[in-house]
PDB file of N, CA and C in Angstrom:
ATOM      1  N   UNK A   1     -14.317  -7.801  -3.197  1.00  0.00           N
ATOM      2  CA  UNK A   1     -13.709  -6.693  -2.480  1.00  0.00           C
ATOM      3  C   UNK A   1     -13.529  -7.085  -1.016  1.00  0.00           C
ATOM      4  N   UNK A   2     -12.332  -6.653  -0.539  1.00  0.00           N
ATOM      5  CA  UNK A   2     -12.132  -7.319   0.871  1.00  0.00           C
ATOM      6  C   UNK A   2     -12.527  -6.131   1.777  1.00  0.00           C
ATOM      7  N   UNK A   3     -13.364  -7.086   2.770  1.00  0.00           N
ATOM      8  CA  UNK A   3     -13.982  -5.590   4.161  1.00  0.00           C
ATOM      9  C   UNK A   3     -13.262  -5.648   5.011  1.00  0.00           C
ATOM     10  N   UNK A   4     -13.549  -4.650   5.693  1.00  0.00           N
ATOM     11  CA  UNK A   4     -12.950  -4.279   7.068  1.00  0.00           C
ATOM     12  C   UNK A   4     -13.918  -4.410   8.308  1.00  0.00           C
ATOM     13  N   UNK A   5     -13.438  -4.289   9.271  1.00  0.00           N
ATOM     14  CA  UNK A   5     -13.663  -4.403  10.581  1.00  0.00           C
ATOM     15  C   UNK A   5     -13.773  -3.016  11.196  1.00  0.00           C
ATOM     16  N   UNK A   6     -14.330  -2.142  11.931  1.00  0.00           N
ATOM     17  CA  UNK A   6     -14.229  -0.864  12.156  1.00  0.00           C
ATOM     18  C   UNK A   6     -13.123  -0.210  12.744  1.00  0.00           C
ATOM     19  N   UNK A   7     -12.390  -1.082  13.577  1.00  0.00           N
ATOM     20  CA  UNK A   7     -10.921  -1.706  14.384  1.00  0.00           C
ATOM     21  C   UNK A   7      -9.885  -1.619  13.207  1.00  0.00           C
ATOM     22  N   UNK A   8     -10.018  -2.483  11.539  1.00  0.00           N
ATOM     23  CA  UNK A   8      -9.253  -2.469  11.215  1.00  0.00           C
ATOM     24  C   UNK A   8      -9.024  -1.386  10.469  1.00  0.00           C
ATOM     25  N   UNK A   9      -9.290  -0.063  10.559  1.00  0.00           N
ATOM     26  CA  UNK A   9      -9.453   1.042   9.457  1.00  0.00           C
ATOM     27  C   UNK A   9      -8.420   2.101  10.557  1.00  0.00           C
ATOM     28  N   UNK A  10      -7.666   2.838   9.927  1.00  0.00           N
ATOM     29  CA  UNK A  10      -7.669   4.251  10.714  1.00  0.00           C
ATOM     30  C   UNK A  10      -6.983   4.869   9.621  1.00  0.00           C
ATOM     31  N   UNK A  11      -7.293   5.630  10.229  1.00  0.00           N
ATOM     32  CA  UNK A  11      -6.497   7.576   9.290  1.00  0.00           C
ATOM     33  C   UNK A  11      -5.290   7.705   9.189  1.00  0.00           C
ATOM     34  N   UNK A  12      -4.972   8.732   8.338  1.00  0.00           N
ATOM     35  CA  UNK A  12      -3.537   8.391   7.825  1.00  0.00           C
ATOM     36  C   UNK A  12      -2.512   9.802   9.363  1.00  0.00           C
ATOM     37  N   UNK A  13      -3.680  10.339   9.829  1.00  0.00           N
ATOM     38  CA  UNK A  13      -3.112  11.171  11.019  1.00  0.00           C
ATOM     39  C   UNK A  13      -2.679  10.366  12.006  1.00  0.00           C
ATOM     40  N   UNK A  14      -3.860   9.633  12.081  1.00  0.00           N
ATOM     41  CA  UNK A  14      -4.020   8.786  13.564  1.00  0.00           C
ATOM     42  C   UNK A  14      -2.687   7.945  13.290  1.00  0.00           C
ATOM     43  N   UNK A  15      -2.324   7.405  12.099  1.00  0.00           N
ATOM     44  CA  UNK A  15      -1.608   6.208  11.889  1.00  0.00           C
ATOM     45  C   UNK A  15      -0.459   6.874  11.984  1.00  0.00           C
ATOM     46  N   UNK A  16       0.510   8.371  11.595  1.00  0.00           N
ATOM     47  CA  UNK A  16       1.357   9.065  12.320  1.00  0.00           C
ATOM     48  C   UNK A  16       2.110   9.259  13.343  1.00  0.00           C
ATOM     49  N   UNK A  17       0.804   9.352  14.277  1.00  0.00           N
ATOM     50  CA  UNK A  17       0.817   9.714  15.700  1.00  0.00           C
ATOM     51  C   UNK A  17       1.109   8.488  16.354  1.00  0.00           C
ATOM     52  N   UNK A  18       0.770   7.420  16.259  1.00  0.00           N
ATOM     53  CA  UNK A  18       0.896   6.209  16.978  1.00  0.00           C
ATOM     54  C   UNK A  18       1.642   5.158  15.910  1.00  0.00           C
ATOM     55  N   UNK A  19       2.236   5.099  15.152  1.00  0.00           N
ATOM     56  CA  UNK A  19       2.743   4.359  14.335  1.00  0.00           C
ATOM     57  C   UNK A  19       3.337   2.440  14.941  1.00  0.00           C
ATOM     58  N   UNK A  20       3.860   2.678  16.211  1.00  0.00           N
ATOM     59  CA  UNK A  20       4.209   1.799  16.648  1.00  0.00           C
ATOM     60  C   UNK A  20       3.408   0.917  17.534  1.00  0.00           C
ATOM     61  N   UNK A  21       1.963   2.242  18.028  1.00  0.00           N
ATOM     62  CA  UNK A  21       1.284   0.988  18.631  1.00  0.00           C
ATOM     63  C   UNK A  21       0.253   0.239  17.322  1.00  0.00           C
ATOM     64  N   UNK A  22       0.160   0.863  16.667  1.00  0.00           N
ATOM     65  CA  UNK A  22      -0.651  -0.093  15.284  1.00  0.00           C
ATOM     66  C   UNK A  22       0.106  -1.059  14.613  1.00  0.00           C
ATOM     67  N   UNK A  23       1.593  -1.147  15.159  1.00  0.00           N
ATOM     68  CA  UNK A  23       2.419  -1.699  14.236  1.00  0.00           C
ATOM     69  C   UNK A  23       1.947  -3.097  15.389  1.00  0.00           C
ATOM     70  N   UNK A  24       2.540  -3.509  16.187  1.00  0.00           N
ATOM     71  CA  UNK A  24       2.270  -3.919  17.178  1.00  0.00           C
ATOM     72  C   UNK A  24       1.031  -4.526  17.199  1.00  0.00           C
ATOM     73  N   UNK A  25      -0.288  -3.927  16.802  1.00  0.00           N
ATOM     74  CA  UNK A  25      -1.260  -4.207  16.707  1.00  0.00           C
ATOM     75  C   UNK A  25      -1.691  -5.308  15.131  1.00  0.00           C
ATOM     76  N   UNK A  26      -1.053  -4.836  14.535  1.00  0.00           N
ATOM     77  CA  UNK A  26      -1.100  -5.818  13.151  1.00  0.00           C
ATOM     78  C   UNK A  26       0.214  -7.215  13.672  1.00  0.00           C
ATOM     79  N   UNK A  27       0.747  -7.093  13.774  1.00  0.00           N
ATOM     80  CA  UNK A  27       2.318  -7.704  14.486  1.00  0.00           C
ATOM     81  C   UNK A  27       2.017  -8.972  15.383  1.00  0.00           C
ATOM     82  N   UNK A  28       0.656  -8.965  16.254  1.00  0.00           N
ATOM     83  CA  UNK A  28       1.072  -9.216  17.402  1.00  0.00           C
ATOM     84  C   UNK A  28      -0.811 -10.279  17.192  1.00  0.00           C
ATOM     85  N   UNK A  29      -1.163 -10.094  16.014  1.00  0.00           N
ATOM     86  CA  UNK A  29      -2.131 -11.401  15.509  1.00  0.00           C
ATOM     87  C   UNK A  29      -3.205 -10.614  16.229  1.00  0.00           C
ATOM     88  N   UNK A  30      -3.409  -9.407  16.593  1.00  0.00           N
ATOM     89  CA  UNK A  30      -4.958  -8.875  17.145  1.00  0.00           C
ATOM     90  C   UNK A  30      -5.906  -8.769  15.771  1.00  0.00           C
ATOM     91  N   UNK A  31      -4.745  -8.185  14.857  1.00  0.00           N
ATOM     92  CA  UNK A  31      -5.897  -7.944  13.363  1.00  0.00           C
ATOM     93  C   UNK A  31      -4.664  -8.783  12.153  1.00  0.00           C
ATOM     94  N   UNK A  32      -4.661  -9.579  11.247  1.00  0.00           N
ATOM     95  CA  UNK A  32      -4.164  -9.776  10.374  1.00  0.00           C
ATOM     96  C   UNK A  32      -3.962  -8.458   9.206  1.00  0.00           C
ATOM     97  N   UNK A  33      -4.951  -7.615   9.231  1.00  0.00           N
ATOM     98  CA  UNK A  33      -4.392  -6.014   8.126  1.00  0.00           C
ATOM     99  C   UNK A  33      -4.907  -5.218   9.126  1.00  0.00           C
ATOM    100  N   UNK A  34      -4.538  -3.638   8.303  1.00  0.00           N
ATOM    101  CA  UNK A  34      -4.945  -2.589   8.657  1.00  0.00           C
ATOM    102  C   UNK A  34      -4.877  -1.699   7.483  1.00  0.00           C
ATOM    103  N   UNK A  35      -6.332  -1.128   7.153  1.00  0.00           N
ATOM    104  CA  UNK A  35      -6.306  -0.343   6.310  1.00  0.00           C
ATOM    105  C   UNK A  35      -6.308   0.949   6.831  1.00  0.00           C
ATOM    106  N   UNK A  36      -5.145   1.794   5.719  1.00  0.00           N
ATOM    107  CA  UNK A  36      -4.850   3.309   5.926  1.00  0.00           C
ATOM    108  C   UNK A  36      -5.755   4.095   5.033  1.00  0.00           C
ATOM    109  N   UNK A  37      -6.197   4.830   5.910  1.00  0.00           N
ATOM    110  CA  UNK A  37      -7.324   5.491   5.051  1.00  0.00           C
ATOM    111  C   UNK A  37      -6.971   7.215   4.725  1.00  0.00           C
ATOM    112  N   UNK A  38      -7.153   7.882   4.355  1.00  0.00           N
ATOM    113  CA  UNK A  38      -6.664   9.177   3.421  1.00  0.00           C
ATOM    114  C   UNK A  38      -7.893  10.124   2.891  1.00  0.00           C
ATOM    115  N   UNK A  39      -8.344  10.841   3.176  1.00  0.00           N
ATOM    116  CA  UNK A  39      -9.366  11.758   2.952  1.00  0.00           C
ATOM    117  C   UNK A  39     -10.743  10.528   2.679  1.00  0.00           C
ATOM    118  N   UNK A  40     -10.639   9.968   3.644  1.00  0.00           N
ATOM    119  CA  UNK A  40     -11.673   8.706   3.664  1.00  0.00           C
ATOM    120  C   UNK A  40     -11.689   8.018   2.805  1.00  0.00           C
ATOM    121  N   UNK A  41     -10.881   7.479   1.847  1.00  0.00           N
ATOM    122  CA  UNK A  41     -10.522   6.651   0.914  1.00  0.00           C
ATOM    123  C   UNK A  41      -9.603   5.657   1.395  1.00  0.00           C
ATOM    124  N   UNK A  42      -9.867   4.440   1.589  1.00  0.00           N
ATOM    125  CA  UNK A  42      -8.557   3.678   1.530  1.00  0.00           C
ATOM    126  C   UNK A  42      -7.259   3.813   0.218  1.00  0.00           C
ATOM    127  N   UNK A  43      -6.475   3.795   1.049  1.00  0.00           N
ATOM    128  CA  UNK A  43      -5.252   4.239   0.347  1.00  0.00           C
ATOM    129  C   UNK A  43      -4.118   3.120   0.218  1.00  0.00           C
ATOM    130  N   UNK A  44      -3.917   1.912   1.316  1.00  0.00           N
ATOM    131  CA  UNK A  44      -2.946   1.572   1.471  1.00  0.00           C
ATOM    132  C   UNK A  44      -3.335   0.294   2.889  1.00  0.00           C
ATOM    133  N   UNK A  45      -2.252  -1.042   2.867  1.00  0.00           N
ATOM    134  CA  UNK A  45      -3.040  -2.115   3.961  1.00  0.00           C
ATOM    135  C   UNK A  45      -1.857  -2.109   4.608  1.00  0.00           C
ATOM    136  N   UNK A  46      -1.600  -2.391   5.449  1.00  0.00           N
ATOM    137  CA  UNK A  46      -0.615  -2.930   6.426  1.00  0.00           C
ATOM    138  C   UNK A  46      -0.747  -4.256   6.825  1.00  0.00           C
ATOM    139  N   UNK A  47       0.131  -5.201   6.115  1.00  0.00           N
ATOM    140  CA  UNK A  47      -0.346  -6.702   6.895  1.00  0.00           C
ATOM    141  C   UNK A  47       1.009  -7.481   7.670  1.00  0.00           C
ATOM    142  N   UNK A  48       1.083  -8.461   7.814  1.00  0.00           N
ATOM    143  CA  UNK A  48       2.162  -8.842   8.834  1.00  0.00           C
ATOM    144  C   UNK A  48       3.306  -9.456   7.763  1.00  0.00           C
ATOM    145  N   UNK A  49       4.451  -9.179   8.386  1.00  0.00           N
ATOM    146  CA  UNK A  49       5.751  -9.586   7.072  1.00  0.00           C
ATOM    147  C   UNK A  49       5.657 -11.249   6.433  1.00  0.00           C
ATOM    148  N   UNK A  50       4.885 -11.780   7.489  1.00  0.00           N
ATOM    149  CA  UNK A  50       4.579 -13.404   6.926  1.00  0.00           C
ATOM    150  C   UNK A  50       3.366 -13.094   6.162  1.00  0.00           C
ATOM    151  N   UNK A  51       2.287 -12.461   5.942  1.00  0.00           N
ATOM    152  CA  UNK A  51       0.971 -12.615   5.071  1.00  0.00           C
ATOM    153  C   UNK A  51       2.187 -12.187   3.989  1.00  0.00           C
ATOM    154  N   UNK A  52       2.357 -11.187   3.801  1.00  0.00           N
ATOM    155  CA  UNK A  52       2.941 -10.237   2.425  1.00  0.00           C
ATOM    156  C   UNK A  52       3.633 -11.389   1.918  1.00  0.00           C
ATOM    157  N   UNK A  53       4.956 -11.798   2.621  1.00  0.00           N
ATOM    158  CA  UNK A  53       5.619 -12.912   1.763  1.00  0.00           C
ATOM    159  C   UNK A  53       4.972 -14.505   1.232  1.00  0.00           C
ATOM    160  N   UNK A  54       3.515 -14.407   1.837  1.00  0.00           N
ATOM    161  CA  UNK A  54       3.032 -15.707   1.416  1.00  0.00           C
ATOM    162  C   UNK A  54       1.958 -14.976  -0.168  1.00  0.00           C
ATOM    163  N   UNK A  55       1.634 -14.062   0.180  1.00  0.00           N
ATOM    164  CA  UNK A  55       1.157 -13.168  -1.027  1.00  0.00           C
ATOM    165  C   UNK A  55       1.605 -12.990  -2.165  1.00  0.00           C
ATOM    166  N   UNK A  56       3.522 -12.742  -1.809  1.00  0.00           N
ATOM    167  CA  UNK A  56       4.134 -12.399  -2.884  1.00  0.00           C
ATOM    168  C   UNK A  56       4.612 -13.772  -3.519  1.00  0.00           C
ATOM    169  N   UNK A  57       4.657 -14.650  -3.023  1.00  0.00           N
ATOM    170  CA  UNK A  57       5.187 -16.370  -3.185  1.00  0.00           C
ATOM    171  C   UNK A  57       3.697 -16.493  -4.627  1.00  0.00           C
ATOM    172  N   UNK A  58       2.751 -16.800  -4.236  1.00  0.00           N
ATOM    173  CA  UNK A  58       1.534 -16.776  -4.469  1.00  0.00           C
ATOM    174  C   UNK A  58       1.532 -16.338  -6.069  1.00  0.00           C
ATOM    175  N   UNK A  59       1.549 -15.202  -5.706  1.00  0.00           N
ATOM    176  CA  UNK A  59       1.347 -14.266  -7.007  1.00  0.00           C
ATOM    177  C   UNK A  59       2.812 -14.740  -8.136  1.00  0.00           C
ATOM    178  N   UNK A  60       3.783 -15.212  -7.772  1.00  0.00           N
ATOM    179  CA  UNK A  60       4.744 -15.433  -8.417  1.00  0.00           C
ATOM    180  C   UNK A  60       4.673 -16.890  -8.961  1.00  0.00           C
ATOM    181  N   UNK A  61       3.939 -17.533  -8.063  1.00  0.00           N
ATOM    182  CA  UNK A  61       3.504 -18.965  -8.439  1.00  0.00           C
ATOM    183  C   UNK A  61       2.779 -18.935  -9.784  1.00  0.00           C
ATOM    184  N   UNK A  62       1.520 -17.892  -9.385  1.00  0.00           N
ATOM    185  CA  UNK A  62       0.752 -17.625 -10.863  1.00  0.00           C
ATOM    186  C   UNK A  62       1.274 -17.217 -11.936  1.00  0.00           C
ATOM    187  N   UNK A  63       2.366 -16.290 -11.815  1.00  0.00           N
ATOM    188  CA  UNK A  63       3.157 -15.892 -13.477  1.00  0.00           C
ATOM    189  C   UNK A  63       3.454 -17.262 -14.080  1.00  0.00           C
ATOM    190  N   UNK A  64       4.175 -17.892 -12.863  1.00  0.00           N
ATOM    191  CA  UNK A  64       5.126 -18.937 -13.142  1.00  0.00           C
ATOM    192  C   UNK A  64       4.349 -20.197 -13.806  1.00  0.00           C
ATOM    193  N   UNK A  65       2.968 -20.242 -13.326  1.00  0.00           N
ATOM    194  CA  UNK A  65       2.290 -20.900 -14.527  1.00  0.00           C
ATOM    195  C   UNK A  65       1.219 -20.110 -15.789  1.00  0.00           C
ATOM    196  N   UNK A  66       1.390 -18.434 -15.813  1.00  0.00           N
ATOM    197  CA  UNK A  66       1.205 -17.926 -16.564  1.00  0.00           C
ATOM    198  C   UNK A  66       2.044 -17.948 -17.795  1.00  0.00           C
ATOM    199  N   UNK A  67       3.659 -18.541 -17.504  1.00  0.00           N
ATOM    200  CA  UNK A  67       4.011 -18.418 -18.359  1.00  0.00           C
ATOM    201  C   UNK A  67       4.171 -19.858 -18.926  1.00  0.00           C
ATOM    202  N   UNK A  68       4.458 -20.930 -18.036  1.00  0.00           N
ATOM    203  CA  UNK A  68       4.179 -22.172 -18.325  1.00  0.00           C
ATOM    204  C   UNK A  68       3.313 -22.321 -19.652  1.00  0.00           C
ATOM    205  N   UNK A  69       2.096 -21.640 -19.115  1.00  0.00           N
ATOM    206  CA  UNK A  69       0.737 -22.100 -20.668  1.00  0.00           C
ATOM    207  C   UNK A  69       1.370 -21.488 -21.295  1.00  0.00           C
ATOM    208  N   UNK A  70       1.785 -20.283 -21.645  1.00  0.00           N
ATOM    209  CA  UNK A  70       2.212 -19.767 -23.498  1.00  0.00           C
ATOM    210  C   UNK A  70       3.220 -20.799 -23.674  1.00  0.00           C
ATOM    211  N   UNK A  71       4.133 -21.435 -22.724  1.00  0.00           N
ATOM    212  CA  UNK A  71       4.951 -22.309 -23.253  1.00  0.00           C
ATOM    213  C   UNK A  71       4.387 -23.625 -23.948  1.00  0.00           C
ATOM    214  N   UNK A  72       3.333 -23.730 -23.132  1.00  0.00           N
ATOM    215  CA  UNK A  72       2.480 -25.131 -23.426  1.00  0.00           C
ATOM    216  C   UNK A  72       1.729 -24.599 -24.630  1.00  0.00           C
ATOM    217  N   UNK A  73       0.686 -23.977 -24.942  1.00  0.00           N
ATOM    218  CA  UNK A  73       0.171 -23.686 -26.006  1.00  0.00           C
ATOM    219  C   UNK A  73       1.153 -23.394 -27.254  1.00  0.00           C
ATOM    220  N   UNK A  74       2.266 -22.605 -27.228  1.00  0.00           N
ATOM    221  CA  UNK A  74       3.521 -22.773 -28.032  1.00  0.00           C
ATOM    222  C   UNK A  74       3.687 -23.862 -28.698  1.00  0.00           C
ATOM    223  N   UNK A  75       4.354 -24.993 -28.031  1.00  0.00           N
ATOM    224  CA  UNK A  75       4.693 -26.232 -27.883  1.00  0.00           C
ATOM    225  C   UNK A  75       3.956 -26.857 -28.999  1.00  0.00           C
ATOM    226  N   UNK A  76       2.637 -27.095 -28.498  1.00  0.00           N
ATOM    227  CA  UNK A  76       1.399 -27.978 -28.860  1.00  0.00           C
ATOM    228  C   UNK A  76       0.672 -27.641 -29.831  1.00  0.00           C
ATOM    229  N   UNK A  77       0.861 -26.365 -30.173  1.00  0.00           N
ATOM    230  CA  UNK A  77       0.233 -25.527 -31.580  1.00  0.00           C
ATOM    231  C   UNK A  77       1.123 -25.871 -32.913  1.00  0.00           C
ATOM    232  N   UNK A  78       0.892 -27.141 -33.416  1.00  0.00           N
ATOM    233  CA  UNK A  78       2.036 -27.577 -34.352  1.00  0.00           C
ATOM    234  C   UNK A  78       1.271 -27.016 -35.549  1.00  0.00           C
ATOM    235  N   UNK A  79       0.587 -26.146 -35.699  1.00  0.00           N
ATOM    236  CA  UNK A  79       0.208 -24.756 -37.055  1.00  0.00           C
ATOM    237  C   UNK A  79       0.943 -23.956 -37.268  1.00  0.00           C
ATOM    238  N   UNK A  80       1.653 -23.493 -36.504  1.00  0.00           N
ATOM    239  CA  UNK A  80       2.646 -22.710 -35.869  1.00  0.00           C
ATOM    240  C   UNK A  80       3.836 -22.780 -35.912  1.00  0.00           C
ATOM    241  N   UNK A  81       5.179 -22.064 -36.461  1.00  0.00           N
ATOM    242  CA  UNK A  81       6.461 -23.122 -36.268  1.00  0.00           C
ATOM    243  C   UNK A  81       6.292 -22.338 -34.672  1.00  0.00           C
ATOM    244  N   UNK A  82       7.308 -22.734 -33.807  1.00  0.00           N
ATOM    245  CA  UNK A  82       7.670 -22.385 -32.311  1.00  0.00           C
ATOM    246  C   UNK A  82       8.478 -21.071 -32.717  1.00  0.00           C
ATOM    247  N   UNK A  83       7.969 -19.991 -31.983  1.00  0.00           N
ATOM    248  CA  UNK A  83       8.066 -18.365 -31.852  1.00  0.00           C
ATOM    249  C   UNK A  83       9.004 -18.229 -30.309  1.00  0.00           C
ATOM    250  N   UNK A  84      10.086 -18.032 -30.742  1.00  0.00           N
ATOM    251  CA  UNK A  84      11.146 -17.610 -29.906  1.00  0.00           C
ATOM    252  C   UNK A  84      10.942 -15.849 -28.900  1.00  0.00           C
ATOM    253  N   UNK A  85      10.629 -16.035 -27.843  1.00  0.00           N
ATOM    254  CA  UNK A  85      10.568 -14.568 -27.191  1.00  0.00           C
ATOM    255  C   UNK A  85      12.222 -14.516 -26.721  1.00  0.00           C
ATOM    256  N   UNK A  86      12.093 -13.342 -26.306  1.00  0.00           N
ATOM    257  CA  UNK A  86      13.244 -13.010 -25.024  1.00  0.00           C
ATOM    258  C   UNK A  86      13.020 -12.699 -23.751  1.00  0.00           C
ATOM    259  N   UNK A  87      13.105 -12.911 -23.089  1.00  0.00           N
ATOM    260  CA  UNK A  87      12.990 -12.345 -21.394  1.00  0.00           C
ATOM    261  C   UNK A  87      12.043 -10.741 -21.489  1.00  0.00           C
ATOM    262  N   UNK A  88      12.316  -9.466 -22.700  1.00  0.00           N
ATOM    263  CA  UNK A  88      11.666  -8.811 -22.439  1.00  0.00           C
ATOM    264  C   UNK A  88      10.482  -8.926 -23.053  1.00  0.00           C
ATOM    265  N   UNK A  89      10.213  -9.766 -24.039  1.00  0.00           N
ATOM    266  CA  UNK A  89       9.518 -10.010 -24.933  1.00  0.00           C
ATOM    267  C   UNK A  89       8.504 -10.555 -23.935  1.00  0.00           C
ATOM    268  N   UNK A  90       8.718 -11.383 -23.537  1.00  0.00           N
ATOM    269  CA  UNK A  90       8.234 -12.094 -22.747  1.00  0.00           C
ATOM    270  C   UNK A  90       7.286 -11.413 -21.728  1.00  0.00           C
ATOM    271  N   UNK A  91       8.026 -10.482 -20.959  1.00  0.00           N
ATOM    272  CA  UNK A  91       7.518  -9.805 -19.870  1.00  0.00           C
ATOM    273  C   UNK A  91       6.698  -8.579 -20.343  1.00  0.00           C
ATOM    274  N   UNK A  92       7.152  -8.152 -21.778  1.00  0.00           N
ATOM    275  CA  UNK A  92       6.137  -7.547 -22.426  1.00  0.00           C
ATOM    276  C   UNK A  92       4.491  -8.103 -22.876  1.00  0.00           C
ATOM    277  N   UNK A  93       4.897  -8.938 -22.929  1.00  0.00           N
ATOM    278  CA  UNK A  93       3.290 -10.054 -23.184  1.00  0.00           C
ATOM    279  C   UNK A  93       2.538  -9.775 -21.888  1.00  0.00           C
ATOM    280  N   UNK A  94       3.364 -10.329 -20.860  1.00  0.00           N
ATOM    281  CA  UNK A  94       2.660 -10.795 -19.587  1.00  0.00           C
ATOM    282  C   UNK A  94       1.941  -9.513 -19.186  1.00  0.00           C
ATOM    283  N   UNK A  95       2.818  -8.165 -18.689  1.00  0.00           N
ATOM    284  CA  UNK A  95       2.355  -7.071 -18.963  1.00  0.00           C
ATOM    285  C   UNK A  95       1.150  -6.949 -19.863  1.00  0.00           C
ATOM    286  N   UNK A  96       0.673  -7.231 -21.055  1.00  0.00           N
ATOM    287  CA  UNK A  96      -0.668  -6.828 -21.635  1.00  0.00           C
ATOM    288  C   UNK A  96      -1.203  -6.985 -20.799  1.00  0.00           C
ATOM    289  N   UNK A  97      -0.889  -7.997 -20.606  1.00  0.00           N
ATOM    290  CA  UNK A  97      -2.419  -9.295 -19.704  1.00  0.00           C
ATOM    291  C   UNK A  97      -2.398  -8.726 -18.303  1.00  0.00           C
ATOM    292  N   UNK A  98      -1.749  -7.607 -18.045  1.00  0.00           N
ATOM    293  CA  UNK A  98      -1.832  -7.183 -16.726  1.00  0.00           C
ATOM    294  C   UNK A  98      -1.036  -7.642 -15.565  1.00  0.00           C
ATOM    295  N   UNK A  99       0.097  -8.238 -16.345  1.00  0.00           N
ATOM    296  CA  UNK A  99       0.891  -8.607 -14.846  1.00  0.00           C
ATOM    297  C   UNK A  99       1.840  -7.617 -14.266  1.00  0.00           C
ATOM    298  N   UNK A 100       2.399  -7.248 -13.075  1.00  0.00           N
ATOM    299  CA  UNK A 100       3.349  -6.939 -12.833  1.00  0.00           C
ATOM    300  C   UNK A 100       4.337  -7.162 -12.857  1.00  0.00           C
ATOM    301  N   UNK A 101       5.476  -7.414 -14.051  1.00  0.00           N
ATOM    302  CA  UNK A 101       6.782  -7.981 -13.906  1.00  0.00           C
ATOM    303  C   UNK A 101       8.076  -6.792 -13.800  1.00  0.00           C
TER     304      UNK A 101
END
């Protein structure tokens, strides 16, 4: 579970009212996130447009060899004749397993 900093937390009022100086504040390398918090629950992070896109790269890397192995186990499972998916088929699998596609 990722922590916070007491700095990096505020309310979803506070975060309203000042929107641009917190933006600024995540923006500008003082805090890498900021968690929005909501009847004292975190709710939501704010991080800088370069973390998110190295996040989302990341996570797409992993499907991309999530799907690699069913291809490889496919392949190499000569018990098996080779089982043809489709794109939704496909993304229906990944989905069990909890992906977001």
């Amino acid at each position: 579970m990722v922590t916070y900093a007491k700095e990096e937390i505020v309310g979803i009022t506070e975060l309203t009212k000042s929107l641009g100086k917190y933006l600024d504040v995540v923006t500008s390398s003082t805090f890498n996130k900021l968690a929005i918090v909501r009847r004292n629950k975190p709710e939501a992070v704010i991080v800088p447009i370069e973390e998110y896109e190295h996040m989302r790269a990341a996570t797409d890397y992993l499907e991309d060899l999530e799907v690699a192995q069913v291809i490889q186990e496919r392949v190499l499972n000569k018990d098996k004749p080779i089982e043809y998916l489709s794109v939704n088929e496909m993304k229906a699998k990944l989905r069990e397993k909890g992906r977001d596609v």
